[in-house]
N, C-alpha and C. Protein backbone atom coordinates (compact mmCIF):
# COMPACT_ATOMS: atom_id res chain seq x y z
N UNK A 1 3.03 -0.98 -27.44
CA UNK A 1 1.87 -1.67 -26.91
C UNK A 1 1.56 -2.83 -27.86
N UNK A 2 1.44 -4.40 -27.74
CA UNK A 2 1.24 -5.49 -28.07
C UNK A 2 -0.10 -5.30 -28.52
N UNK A 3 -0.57 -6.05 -29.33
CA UNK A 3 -2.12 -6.55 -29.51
C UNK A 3 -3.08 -7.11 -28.12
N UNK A 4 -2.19 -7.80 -27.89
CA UNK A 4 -2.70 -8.34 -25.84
C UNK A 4 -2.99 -6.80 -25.29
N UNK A 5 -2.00 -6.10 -25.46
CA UNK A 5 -2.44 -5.13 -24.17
C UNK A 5 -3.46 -4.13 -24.87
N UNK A 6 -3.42 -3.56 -25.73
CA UNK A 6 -4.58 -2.92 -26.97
C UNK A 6 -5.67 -3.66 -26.41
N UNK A 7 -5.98 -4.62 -26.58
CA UNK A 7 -7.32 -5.39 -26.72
C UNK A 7 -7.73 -5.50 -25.39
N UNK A 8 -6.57 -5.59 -24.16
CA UNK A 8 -7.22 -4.85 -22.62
C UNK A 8 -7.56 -3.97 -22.29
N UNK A 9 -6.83 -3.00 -23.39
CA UNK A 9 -7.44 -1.33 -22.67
C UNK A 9 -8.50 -1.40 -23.62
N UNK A 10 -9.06 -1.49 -24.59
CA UNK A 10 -9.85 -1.35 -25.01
C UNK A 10 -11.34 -1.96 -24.55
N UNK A 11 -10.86 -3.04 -24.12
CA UNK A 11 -11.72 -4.20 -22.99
C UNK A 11 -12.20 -3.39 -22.13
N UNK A 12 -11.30 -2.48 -21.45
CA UNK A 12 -11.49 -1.49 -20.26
C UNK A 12 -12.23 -0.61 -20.62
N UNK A 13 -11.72 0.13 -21.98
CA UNK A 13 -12.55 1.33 -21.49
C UNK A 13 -14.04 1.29 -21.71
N UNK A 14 -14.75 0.27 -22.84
CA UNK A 14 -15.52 -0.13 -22.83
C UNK A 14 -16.45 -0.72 -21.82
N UNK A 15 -15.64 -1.27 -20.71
CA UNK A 15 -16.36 -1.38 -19.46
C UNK A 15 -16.75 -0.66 -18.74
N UNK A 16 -15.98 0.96 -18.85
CA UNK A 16 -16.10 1.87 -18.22
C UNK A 16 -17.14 2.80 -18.48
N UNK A 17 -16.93 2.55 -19.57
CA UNK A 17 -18.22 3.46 -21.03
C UNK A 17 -19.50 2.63 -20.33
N UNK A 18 -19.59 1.19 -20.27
CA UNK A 18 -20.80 0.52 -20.16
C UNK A 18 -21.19 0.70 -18.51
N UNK A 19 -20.16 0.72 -17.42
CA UNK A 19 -20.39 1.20 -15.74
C UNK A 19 -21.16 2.13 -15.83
N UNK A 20 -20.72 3.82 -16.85
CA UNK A 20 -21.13 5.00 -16.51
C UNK A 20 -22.97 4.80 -17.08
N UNK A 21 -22.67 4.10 -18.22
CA UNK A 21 -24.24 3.94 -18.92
C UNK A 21 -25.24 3.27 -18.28
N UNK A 22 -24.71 2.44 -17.64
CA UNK A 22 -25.79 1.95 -16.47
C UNK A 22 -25.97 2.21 -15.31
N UNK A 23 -24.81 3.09 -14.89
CA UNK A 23 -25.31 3.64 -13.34
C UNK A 23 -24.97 5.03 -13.13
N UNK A 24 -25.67 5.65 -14.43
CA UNK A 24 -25.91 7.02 -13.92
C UNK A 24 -26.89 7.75 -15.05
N UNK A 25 -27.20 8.97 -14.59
CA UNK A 25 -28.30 9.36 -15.75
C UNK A 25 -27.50 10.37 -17.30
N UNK A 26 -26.37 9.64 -17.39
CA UNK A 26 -25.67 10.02 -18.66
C UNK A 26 -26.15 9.48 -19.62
N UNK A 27 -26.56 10.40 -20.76
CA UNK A 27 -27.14 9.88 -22.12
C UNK A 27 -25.82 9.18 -22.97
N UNK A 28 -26.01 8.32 -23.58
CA UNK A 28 -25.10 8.26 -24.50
C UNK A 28 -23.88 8.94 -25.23
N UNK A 29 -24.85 10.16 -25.42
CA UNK A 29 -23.71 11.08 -26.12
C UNK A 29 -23.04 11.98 -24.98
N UNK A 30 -23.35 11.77 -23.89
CA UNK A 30 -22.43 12.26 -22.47
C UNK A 30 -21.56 12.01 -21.87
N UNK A 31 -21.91 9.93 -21.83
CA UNK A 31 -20.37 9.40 -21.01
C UNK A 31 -19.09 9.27 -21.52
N UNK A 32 -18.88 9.69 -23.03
CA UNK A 32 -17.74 9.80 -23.40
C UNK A 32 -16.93 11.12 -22.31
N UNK A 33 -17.39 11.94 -22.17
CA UNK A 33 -16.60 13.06 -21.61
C UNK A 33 -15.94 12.61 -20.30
N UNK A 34 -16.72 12.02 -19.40
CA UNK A 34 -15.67 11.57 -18.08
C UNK A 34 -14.63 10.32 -18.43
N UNK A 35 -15.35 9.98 -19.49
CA UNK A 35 -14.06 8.64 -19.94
C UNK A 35 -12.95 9.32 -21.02
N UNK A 36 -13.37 10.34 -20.87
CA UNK A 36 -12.09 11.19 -21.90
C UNK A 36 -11.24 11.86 -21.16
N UNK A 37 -11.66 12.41 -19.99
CA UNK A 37 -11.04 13.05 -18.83
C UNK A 37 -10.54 12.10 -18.18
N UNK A 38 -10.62 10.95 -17.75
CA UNK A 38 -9.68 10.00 -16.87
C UNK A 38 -8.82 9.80 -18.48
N UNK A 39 -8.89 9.17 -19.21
CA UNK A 39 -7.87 8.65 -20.78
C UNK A 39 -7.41 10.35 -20.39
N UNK A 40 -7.38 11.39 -20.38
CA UNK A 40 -6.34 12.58 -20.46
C UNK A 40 -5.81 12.77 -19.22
N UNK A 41 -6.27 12.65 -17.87
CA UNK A 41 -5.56 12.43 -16.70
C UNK A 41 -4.46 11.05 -16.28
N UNK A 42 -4.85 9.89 -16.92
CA UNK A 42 -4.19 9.06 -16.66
C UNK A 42 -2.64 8.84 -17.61
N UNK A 43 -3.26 9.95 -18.96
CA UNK A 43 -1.95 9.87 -19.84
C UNK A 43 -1.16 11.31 -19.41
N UNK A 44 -1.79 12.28 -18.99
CA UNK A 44 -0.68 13.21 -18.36
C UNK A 44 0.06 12.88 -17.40
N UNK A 45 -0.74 11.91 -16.28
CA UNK A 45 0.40 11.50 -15.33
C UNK A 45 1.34 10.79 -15.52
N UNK A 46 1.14 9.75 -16.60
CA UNK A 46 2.19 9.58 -17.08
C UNK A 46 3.20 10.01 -17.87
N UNK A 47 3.12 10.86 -18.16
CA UNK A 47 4.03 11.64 -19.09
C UNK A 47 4.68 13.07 -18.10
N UNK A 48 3.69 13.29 -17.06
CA UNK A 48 4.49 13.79 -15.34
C UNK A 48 5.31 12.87 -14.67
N UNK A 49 5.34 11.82 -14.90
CA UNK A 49 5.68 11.02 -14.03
C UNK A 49 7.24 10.64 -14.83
N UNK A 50 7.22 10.61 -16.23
CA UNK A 50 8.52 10.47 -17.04
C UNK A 50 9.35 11.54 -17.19
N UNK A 51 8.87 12.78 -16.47
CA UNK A 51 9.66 13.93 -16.28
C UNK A 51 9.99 13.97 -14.90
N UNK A 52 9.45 13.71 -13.78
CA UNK A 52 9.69 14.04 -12.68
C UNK A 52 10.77 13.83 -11.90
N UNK A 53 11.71 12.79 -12.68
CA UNK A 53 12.99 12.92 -11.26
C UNK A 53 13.71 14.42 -12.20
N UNK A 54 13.63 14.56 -13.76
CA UNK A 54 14.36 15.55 -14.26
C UNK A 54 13.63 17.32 -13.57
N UNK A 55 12.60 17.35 -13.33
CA UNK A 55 12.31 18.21 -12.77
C UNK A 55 12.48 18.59 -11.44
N UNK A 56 12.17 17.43 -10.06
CA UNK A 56 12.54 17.63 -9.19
C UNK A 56 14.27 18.01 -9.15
N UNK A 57 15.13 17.62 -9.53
CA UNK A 57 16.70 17.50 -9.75
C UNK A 57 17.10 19.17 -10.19
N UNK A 58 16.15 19.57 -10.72
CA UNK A 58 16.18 20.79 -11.53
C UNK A 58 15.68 22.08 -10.41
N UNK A 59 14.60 21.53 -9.38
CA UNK A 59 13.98 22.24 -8.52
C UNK A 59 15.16 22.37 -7.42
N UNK A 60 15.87 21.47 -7.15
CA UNK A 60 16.51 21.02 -5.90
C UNK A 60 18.14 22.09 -6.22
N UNK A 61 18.37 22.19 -7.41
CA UNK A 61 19.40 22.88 -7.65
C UNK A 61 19.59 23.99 -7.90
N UNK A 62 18.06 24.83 -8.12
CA UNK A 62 18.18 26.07 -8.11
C UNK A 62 17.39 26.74 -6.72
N UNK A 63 17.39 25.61 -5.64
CA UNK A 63 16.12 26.00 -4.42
C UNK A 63 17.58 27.02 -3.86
N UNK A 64 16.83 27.64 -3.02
CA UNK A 64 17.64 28.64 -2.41
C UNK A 64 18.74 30.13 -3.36
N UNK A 65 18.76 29.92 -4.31
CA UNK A 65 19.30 30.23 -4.92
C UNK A 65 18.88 31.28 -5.74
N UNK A 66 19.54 32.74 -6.34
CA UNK A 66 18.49 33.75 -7.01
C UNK A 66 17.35 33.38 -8.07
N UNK A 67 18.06 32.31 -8.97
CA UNK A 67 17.73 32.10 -9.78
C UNK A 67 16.51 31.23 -10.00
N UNK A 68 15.82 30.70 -8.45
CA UNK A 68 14.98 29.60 -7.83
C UNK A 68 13.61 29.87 -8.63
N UNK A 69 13.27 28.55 -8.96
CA UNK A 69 11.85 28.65 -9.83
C UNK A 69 11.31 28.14 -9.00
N UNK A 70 9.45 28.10 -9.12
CA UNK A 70 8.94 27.06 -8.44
C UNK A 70 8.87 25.96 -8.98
N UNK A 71 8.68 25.04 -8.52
CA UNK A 71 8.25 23.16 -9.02
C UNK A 71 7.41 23.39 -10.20
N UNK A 72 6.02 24.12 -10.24
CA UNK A 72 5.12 24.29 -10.91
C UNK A 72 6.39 25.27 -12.63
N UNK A 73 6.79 25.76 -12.43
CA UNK A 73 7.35 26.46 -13.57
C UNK A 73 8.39 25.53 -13.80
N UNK A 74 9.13 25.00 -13.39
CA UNK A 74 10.04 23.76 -13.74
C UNK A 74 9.02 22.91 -14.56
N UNK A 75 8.43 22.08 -13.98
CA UNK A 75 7.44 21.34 -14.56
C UNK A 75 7.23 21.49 -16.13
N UNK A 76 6.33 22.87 -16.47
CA UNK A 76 5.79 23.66 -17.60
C UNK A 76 6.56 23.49 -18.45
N UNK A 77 8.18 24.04 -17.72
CA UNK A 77 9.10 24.39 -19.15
C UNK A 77 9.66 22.23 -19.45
N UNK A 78 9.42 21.87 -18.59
CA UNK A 78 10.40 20.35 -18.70
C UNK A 78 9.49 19.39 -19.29
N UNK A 79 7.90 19.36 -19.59
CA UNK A 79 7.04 18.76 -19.87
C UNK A 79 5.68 18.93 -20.61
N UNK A 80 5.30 20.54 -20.01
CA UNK A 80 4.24 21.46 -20.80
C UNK A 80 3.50 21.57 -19.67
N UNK A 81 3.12 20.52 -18.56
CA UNK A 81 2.16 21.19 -17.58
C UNK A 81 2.34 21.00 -15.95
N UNK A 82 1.69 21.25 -15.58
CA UNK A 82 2.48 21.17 -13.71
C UNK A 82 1.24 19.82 -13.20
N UNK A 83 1.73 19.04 -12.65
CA UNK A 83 -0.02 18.63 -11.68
C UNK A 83 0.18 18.39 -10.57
N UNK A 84 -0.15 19.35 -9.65
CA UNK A 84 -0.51 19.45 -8.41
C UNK A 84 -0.56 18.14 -8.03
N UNK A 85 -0.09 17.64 -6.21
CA UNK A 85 -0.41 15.79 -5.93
C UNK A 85 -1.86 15.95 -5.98
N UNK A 86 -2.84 16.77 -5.97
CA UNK A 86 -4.26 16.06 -5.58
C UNK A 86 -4.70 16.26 -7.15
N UNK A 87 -3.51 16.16 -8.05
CA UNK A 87 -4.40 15.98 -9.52
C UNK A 87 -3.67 14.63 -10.20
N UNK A 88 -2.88 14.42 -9.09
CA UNK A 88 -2.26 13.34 -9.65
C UNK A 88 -3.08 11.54 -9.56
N UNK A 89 -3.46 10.53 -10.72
CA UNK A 89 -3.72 10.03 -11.15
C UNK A 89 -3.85 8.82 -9.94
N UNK A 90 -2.66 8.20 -9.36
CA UNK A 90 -2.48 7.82 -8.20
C UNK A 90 -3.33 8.12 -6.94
N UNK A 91 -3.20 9.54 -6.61
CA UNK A 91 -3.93 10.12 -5.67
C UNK A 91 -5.29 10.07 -5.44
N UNK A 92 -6.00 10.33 -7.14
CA UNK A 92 -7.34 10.08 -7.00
C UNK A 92 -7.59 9.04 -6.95
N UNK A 93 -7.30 7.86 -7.25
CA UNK A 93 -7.36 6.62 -7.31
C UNK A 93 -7.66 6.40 -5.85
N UNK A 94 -6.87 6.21 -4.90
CA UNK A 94 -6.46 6.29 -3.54
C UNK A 94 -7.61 6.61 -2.36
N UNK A 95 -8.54 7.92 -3.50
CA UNK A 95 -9.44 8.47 -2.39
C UNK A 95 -10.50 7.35 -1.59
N UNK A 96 -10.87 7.46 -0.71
CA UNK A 96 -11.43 6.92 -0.04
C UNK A 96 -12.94 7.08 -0.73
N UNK A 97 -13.65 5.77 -0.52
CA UNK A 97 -15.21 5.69 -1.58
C UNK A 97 -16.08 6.56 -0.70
N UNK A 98 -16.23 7.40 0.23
CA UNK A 98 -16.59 8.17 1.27
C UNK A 98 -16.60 9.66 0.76
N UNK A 99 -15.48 9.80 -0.29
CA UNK A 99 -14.91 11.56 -0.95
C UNK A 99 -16.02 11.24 -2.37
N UNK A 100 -16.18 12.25 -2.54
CA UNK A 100 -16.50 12.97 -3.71
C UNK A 100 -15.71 12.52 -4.96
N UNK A 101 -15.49 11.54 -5.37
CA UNK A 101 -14.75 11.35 -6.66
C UNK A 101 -14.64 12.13 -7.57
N UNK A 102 -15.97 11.92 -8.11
CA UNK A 102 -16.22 13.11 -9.48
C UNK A 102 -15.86 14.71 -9.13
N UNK A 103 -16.53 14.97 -8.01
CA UNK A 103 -15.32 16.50 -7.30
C UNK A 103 -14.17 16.62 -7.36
N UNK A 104 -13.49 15.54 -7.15
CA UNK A 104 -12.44 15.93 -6.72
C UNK A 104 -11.41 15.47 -7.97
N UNK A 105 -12.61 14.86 -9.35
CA UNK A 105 -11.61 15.03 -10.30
C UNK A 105 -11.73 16.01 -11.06
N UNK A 106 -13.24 16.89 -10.65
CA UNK A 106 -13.43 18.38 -11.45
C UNK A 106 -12.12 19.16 -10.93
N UNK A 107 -11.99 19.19 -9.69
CA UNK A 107 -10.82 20.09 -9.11
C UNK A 107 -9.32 19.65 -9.37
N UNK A 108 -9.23 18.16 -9.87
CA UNK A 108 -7.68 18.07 -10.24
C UNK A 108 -7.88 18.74 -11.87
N UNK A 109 -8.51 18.70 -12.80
CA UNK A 109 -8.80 19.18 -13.82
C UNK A 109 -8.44 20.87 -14.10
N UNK A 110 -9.39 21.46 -12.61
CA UNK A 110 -9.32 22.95 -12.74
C UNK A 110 -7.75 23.55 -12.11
N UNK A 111 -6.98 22.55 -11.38
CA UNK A 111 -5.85 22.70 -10.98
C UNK A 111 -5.05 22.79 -12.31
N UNK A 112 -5.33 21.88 -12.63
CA UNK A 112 -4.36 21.71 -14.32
C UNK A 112 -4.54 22.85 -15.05
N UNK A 113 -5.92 23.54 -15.28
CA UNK A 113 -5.44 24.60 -16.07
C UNK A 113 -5.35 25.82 -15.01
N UNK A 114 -5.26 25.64 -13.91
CA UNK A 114 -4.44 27.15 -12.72
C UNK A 114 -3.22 27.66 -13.10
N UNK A 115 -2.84 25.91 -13.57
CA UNK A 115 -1.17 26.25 -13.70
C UNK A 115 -0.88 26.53 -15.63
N UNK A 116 -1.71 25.90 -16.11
CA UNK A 116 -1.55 26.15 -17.80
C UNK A 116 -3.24 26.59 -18.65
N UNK A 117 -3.29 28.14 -18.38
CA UNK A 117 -4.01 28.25 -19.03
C UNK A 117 -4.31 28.50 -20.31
N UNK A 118 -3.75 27.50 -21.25
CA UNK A 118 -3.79 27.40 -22.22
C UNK A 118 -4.71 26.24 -22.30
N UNK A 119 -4.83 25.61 -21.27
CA UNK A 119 -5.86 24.33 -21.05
C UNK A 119 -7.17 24.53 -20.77
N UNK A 120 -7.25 25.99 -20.52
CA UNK A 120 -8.55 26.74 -19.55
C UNK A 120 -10.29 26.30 -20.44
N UNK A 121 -10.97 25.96 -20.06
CA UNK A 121 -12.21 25.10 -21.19
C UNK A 121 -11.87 24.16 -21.93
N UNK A 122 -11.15 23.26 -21.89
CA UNK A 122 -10.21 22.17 -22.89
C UNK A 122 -11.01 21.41 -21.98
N UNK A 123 -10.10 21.00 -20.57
CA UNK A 123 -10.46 20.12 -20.43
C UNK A 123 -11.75 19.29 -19.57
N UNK A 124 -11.98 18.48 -19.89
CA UNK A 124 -13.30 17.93 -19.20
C UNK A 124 -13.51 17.81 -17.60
N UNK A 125 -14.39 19.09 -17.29
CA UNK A 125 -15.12 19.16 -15.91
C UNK A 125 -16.62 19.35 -15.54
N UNK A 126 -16.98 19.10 -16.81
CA UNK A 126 -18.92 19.10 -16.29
C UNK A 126 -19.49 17.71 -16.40
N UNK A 127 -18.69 17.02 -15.78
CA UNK A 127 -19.79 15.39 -16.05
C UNK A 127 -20.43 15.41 -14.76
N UNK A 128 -21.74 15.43 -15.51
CA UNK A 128 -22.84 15.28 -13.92
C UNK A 128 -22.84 13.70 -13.56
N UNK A 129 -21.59 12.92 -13.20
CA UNK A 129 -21.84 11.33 -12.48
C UNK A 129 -21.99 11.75 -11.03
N UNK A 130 -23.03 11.12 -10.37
CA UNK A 130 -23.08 11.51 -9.42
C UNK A 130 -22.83 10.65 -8.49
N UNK A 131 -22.32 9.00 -9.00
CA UNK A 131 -22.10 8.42 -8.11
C UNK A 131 -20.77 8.29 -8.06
N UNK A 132 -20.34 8.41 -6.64
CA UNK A 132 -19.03 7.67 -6.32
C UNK A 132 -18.35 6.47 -6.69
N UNK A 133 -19.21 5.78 -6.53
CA UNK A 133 -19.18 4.56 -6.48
C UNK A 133 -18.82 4.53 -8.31
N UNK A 134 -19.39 5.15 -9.02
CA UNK A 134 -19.39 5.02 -10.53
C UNK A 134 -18.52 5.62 -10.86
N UNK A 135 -17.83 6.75 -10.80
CA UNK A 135 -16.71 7.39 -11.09
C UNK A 135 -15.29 6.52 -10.42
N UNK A 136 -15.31 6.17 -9.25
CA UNK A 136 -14.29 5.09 -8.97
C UNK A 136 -14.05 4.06 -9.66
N UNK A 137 -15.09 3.53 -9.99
CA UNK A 137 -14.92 2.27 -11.07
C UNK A 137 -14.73 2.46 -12.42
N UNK A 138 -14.97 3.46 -13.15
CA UNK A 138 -14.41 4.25 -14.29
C UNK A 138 -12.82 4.67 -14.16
N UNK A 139 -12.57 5.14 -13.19
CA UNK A 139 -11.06 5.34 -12.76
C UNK A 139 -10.28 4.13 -12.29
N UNK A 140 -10.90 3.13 -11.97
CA UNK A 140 -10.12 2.03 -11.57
C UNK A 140 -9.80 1.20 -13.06
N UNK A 141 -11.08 1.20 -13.92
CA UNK A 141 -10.88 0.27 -15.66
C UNK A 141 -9.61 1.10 -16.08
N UNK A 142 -9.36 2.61 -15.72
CA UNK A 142 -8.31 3.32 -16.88
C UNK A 142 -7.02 3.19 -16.42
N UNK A 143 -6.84 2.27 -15.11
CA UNK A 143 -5.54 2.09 -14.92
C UNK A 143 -4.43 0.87 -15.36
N UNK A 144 -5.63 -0.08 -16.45
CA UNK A 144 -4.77 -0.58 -17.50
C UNK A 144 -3.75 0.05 -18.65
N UNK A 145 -4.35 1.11 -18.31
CA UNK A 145 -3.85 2.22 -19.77
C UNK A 145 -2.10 2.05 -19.41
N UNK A 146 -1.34 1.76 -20.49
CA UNK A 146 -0.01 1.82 -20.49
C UNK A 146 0.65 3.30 -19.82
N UNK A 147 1.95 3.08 -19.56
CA UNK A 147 2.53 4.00 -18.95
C UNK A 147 3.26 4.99 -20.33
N UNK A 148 3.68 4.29 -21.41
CA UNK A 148 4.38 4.62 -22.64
C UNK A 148 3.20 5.01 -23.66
């Protein structure tokens, strides 16, 4: 990552920090947590996403077969965690401003630790944002975040 791109994400998340602080009733010492949960969702998907043709390839060759795992246990052993598509980074992005954002990133969260509960209370699912509209735009600043 360049100094240019550092100084965008940082640009970002700060914007995101400053969206949640003005349009919602998060104290200060609160909106870090949903901006810590998109920065840990947006860097697991990427780091799902740098495993995934080796996992699918891995799924596809033992499907049918005694030895057949599911996707979700391929995943675990090829990367450390599984994420379901509706926890995937992309997906939420995608939702329509009509859905539940902040829901539906508590539930990609609680998906993540279904499959690794070693994650189980780790990661961040109590941010009371209640707007849509504000959690979308927090998720839209973190998609500067590098892929590497």
């Amino acid at each position: 990552m360049n100094k240019e791109q550092l100084k965008k994400l940082e640009d970002d998340l700060w914007s995101a920090a400053d969206n949640l602080r003005a349009n919602s009733d998060l104290k200060s010492s609160e909106y870090a947590i949903p901006v810590l949960g998109l920065i840990f969702l947006k860097f697991a998907d990427n780091n799902y996403r740098r495993h995934e043709a080796a996992i699918f390839a891995e799924y596809q060759k033992l499907k049918g077969k005694r030895n057949e795992k599911k996707i979700s246990e391929i995943a675990i052993e090829k990367c450390g965690f599984y994420l379901p598509d509706h926890a995937r980074y992309d997906y939420l992005l995608k939702l329509p401003e009509e859905k539940d954002i902040a829901m539906a990133l508590k539930e990609a969260m609680k998906s993540i630790e279904a499959y690794k509960p070693e994650l189980e209370g780790v990661l961040p699912k109590g941010s009371r944002v209640s707007s849509t509209g504000t959690t979308l735009a927090a998720l839209q600043r973190t998609t500067t975040m590098p892929n590497s």
